[in-house]
Protein backbone atom coordinates (compact mmCIF):
# COMPACT_ATOMS: atom_id res chain seq x y z
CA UNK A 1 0.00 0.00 0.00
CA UNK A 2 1.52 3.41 -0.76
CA UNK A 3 1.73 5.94 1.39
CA UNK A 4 3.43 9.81 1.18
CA UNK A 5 5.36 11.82 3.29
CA UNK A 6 6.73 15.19 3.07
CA UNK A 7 10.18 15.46 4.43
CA UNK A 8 12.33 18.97 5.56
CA UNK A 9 13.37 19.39 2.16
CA UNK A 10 9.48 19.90 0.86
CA UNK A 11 9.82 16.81 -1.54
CA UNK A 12 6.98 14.48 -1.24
CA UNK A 13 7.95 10.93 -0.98
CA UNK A 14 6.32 7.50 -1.91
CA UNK A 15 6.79 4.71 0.67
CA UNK A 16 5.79 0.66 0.97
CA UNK A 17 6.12 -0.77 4.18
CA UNK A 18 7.52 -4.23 3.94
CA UNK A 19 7.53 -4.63 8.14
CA UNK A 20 7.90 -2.44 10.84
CA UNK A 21 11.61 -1.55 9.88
CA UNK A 22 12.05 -1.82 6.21
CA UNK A 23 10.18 0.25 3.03
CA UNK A 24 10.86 0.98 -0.17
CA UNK A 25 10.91 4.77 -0.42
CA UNK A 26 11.22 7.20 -3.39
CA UNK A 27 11.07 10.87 -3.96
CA UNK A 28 8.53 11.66 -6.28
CA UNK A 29 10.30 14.83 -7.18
CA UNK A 30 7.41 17.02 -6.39
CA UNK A 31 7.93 19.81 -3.67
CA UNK A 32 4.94 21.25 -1.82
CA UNK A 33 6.06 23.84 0.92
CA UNK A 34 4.89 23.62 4.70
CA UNK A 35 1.82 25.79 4.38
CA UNK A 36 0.09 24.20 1.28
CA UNK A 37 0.36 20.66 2.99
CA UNK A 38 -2.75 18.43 4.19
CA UNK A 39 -0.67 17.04 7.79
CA UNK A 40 -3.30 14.25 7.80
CA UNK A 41 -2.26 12.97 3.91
CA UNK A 42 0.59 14.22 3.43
CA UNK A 43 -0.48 15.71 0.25
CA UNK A 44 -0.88 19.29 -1.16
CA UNK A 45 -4.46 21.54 0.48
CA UNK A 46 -4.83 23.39 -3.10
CA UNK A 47 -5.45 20.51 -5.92
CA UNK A 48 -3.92 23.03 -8.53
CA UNK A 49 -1.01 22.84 -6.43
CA UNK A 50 1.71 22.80 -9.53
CA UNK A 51 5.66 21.48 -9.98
CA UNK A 52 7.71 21.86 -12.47
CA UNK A 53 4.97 22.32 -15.10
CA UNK A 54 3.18 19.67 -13.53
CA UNK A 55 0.57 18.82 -11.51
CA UNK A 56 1.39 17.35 -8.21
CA UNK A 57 -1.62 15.32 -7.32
CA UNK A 58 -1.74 13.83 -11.16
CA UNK A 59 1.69 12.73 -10.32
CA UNK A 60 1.37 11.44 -7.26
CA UNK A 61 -1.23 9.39 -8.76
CA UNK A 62 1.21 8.07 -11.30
CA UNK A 63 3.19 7.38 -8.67
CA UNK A 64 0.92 5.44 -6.84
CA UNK A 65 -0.28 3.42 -9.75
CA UNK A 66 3.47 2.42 -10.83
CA UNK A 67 3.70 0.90 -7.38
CA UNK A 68 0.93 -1.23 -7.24
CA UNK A 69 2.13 -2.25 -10.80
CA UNK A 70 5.26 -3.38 -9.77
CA UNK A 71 3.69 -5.18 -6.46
CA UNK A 72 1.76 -6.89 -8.92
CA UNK A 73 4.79 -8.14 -10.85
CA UNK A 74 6.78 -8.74 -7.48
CA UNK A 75 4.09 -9.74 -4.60
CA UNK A 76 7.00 -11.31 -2.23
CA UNK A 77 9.05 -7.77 -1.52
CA UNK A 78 12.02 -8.44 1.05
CA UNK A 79 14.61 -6.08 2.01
CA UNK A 80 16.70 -7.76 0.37
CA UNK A 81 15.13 -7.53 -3.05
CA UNK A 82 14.57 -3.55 -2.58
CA UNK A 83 17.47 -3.09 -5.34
CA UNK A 84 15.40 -5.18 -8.02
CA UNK A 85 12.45 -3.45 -7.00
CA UNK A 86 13.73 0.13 -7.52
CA UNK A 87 14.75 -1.02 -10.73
CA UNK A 88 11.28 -2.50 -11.94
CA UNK A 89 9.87 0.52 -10.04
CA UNK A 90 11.81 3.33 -12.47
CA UNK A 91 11.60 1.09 -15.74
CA UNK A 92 7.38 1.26 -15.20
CA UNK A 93 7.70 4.49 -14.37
CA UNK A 94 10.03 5.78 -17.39
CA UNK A 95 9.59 3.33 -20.01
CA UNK A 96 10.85 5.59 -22.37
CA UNK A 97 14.26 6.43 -20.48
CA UNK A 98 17.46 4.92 -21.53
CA UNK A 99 18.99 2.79 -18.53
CA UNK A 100 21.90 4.53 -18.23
CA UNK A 101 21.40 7.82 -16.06
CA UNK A 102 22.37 10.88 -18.30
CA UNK A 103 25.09 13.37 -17.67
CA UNK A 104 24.17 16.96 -15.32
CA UNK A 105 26.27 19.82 -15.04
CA UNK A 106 26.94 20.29 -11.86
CA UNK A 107 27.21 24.06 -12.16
CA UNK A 108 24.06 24.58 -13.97
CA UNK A 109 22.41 22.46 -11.27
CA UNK A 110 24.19 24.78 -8.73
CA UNK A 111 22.99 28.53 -10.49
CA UNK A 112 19.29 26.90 -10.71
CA UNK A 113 19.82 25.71 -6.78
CA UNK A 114 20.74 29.43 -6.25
CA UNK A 115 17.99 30.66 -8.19
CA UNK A 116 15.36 28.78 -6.17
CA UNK A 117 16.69 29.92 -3.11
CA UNK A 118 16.26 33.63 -4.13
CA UNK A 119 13.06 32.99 -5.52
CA UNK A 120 11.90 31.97 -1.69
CA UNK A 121 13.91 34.73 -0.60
CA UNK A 122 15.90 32.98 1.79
CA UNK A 123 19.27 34.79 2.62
CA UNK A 124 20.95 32.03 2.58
CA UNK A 125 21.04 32.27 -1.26
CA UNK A 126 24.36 34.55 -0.75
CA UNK A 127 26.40 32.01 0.96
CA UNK A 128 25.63 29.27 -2.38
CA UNK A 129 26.04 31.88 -4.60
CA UNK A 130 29.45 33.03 -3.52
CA UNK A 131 30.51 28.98 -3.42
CA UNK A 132 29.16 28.68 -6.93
CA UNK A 133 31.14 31.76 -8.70
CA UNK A 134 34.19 30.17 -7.00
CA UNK A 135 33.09 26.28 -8.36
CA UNK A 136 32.89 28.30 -11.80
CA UNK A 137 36.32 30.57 -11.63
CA UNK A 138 37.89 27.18 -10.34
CA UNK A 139 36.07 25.14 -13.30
CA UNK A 140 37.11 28.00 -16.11
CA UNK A 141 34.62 26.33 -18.63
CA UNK A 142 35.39 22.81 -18.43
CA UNK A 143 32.53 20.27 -18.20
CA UNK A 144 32.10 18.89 -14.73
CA UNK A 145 28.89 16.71 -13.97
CA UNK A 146 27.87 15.39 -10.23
CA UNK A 147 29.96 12.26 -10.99
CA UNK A 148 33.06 13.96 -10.94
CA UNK A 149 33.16 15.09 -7.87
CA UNK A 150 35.02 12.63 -6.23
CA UNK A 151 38.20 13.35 -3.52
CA UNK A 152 40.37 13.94 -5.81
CA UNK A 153 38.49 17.16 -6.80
CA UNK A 154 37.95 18.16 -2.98
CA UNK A 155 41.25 17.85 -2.41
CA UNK A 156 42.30 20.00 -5.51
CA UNK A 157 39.15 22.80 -4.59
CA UNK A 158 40.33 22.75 -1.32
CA UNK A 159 43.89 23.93 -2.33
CA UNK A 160 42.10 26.52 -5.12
CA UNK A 161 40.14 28.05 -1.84
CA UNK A 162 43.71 27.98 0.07
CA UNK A 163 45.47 29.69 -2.29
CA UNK A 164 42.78 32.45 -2.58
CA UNK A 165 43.76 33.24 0.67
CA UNK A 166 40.24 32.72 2.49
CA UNK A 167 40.47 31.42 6.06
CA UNK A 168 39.54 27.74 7.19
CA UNK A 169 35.75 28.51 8.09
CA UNK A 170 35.18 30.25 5.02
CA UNK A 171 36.53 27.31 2.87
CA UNK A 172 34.28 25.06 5.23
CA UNK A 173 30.99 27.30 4.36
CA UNK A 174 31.76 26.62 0.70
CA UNK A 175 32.34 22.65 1.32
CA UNK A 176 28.89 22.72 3.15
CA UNK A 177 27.16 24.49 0.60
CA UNK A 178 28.35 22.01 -2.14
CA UNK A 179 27.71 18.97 0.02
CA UNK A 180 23.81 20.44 -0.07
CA UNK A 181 23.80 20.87 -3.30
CA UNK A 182 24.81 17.51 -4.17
CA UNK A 183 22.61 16.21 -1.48
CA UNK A 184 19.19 17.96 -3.27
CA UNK A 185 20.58 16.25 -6.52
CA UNK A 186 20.95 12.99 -5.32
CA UNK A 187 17.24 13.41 -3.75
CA UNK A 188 15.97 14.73 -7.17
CA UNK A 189 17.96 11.37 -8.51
CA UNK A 190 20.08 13.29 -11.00
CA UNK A 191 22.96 11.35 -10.21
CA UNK A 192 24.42 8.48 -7.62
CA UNK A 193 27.48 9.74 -7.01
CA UNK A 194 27.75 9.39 -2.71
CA UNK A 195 31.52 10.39 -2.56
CA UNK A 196 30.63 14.24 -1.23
CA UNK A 197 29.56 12.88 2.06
CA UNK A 198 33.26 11.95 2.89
CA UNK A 199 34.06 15.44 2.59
CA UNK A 200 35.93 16.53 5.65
CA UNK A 201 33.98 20.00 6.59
CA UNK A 202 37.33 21.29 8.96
CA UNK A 203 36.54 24.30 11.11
CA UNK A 204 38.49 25.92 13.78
CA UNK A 205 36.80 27.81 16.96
CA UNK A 206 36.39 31.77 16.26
CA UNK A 207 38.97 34.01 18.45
CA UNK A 208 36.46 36.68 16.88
CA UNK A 209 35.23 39.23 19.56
CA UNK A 210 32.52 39.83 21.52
CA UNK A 211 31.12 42.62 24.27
CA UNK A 212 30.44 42.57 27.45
CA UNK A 213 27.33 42.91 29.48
CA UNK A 214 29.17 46.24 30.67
CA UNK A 215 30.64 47.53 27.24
CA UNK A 216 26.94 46.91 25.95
CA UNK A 217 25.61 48.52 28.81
CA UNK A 218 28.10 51.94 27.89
CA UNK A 219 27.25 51.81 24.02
CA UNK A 220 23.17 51.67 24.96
CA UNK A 221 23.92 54.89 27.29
CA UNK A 222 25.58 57.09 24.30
CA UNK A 223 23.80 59.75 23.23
CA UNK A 224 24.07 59.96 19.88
CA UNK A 225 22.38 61.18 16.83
CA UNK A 226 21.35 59.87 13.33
CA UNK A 227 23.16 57.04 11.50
CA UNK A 228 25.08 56.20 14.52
CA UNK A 229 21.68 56.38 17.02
CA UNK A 230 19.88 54.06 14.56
CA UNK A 231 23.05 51.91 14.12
CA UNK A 232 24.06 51.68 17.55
CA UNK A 233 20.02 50.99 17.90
CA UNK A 234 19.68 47.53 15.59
CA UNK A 235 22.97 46.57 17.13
CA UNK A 236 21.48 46.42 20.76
CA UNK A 237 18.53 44.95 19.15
CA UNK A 238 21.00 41.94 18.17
CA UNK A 239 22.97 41.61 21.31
CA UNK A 240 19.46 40.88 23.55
CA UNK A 241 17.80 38.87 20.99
CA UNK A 242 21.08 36.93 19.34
CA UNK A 243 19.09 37.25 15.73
CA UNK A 244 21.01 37.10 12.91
CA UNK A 245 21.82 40.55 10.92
CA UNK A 246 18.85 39.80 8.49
CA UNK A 247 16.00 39.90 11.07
CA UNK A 248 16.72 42.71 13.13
CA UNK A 249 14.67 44.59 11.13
CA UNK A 250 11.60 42.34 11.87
CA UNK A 251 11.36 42.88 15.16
CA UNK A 252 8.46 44.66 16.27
CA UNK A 253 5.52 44.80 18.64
CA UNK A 254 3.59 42.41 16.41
CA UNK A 255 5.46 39.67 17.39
CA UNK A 256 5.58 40.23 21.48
CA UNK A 257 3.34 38.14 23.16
CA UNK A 258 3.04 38.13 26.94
CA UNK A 259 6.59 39.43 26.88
CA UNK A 260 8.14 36.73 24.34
CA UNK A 261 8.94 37.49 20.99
CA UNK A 262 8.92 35.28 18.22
CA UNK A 263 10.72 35.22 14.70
CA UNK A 264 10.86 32.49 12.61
CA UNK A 265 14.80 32.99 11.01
CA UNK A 266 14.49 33.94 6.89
CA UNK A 267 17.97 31.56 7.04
CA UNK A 268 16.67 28.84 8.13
CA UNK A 269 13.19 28.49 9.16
CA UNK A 270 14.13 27.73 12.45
CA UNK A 271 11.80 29.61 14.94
CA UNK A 272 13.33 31.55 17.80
CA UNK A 273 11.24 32.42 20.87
CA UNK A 274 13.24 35.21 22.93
CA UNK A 275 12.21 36.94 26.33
CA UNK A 276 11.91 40.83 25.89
CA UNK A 277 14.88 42.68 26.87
CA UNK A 278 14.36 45.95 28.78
CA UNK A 279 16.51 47.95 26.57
CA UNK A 280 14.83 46.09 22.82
CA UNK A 281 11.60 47.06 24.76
CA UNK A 282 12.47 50.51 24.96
CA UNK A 283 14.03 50.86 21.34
CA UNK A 284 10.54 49.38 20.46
CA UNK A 285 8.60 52.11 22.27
CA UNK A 286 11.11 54.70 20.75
CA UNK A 287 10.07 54.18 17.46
CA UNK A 288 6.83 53.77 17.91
CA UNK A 289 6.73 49.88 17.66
CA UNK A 290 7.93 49.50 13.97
CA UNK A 291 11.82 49.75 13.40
CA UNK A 292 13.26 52.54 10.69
CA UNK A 293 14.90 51.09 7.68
CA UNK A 294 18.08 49.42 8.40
CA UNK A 295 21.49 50.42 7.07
CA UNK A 296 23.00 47.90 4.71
CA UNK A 297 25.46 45.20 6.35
CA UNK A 298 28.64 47.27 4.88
CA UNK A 299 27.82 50.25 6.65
CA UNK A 300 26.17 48.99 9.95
CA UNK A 301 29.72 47.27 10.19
CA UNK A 302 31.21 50.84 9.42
CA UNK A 303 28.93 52.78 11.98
CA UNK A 304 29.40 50.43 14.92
CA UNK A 305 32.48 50.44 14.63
CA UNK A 306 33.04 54.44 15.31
CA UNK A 307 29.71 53.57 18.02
CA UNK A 308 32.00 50.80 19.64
CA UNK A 309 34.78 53.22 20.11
CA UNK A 310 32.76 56.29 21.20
CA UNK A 311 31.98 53.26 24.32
CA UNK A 312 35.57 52.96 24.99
CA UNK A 313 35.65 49.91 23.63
CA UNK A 314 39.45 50.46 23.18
CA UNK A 315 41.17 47.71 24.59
CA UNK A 316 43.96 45.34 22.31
CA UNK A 317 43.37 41.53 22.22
CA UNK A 318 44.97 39.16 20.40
CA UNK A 319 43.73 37.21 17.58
CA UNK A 320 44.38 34.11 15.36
CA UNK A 321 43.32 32.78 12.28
CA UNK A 322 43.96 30.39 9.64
CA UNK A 323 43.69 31.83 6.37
CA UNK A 324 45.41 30.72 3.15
CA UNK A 325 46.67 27.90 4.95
CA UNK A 326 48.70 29.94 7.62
CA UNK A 327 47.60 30.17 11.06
CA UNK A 328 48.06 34.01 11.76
CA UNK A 329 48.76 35.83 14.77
CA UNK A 330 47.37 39.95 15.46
CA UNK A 331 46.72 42.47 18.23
CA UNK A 332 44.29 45.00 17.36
CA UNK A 333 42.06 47.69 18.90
CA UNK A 334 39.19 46.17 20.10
CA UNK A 335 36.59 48.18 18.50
CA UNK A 336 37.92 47.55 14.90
CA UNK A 337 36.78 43.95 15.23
CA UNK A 338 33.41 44.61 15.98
CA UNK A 339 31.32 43.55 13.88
CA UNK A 340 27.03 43.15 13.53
CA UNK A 341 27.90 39.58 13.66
CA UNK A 342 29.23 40.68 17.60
CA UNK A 343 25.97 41.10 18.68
CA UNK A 344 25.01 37.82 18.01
CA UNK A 345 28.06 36.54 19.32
CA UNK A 346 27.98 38.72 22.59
CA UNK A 347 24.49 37.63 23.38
CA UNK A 348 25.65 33.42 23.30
CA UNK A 349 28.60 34.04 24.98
CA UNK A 350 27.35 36.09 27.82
CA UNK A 351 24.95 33.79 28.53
CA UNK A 352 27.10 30.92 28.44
CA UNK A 353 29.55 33.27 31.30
CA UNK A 354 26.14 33.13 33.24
CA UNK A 355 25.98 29.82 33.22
CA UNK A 356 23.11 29.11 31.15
CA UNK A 357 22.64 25.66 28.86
CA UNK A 358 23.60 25.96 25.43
CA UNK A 359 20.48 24.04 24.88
CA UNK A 360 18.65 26.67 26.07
CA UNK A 361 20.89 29.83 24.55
CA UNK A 362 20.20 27.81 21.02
CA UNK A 363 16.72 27.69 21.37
CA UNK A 364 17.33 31.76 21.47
CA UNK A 365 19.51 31.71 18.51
CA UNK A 366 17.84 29.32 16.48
CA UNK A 367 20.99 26.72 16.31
CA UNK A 368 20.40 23.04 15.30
CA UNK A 369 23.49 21.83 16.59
CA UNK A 370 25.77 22.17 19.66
CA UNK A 371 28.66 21.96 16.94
CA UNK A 372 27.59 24.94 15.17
CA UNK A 373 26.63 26.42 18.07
CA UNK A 374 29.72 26.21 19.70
CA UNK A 375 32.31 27.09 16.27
CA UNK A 376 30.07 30.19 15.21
CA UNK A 377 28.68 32.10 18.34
CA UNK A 378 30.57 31.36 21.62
CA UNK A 379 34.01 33.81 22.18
CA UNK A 380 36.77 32.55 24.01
CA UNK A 381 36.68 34.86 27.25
């Protein structure tokens, strides 16, 4: 009997349970998002619902009716016959398809990943984007399909992103964003190729810095005026709600209920419930409940930096980072480090020096693992 199920990555799949442990499971390559699914079936709410030209029910259908087909033709399904099965499965299903699985570019894959992603307007887009113009400088026209991305590439990449001179964490946000992109193709069953998930994502914990309950304290207590009040504003706004630069601007009454607000993250999806702050409260009520326009990431990282010195945020520290393959050593002024990722950081890492669970900080942040968690947010103190 087939059943569907709509997993994280909105694709709809077709299951047969052959016990209580085993099924035969395919995507149907149809993607219905989170608020146009029925919960109880599993199946779009809007019968128009459409898919790459197609309609998703109709397909579903077809789906459905290959699989009683091929139950018909092979009644006595064991785990260990899943592989035949899959293969009677696809040649019902695409009688017309050659058996040998044709060749995808990888990089046009990758621009029409990147494309989708800006289409939902997720900011994440940025991150795949940048890792894509780097696949293509690396690539300089020459035809490169999912198979061929193998170890031998990674470790070849890997020295391409080494020699550009970007730092170990960078190279690791590119490796990630390739490993999902050849992870959506294998779903969509463009290719079989299983090699990227031995690729070694190696990160290094961030000496980057953060402020202090008291430094943040001084910077809300400036008076200032204009660019810098506004900036110096959104960047309090971050440090007492640990939101990502993207969704400070979201923040608003609207979503304060009985003293908690709520904001799903436009990164990830991941919803973050935060207790009011007494000084995001007040920024609130300054403006009337509804932020101002926010100042592009460039210059928000320009203002608070004048805004983090005006606080006497002044002292040196020491840094290090690994970055074209060299682990490098610097003392700088405190306040040309900050950052409007700081706030962010200054937020987990304060609460951490209180002696809170990073279970509970990541519920704040919207984290999905302690890993991350840990790399990303938390400054050594």
């Amino acid at each position: 009997m087939a059943h569907f199920k709509r997993l994280n990555n909105s694709y709809i799949y077709i299951y047969h349970w052959i016990d209580g442990n085993d099924s035969f499971k395919i995507s149907t390559k149809m993607r219905v998002e989170q608020d146009n699914r029925n919960e109880h079936k599993q199946l779009p709410k809007n019968l128009k619902t459409l898919c790459k030209d197609r309609l998703v029910i109709s397909e579903l259908r077809r789906f459905e009716e290959t699989l009683n087909k091929a139950l018909v033709l092979h009644p006595e399904l064991t785990r260990d016959g899943l592989p035949e099965f899959r293969r009677l499965f696809l040649s019902i299903l695409y009688p017309t398809v050659a058996s040998k699985t044709p060749e995808y570019q990888l990089l046009t894959y990758f621009k029409d990943y990147v494309d989708r992603l800006k289409a939902k307007k997720q900011t994440n887009y940025k991150y795949y984007n940048t890792c894509c113009n780097d696949l293509e400088a690396y690539l300089k026209g020459k035809k490169f399909t999912f198979e061929d991305v193998n170890m031998s590439f990674y470790n070849k990449f890997s020295e391409y992103l080494t020699k550009k001179n970007l730092s170990l964490n960078t190279i690791a946000t590119r490796f990630k964003a390739l490993k999902a992109v050849m992870q959506s193709g294998f779903v969509e069953e463009l290719h079989k190729n299983e090699a990227f998930r031995h690729f070694k994502i190696k990160m290094e914990s961030t000496d980057s810095v953060y402020l202090s309950e008291n430094e943040l304290e001084k910077m809300y207590g400036l008076s200032l005026i204009g660019k810098l009040d506004k900036a110096r504003d959104y960047f309090i706004i971050g440090a007492f709600t640990g939101l990502r630069f993207d969704d400070w601007e979201r923040v608003s009454r609207k979503r304060v209920v009985d003293g908690i607000l709520s904001v799903r993250s436009s990164k990830t999806g991941e919803l973050s419930t935060i207790p009011l702050h007494p000084y995001v409260s007040a920024i609130l009520d300054k403006y009337e409940g509804t932020l101002p326009h926010k100042p592009s990431n460039q210059k928000m990282n320009e203002y608070i930096k004048i805004v983090a010195a005006r606080a006497g945020v002044s002292d040196f520290v020491e840094t290090q980072i690994t970055q074209g393959g060299v682990r490098n050593l610097s003392s700088t002024e405190k306040c040309e480090l900050v950052t409007t990722h700081t706030a962010r950081r200054s937020l987990a890492t304060n609460l951490v020096l209180r002696g809170v669970s990073p279970y509970i900080i990541m519920k704040v942040t919207g984290h999905r693992t302690l890993s991350s968690f840990e790399v990303r947010e938390v400054a050594r103190a």
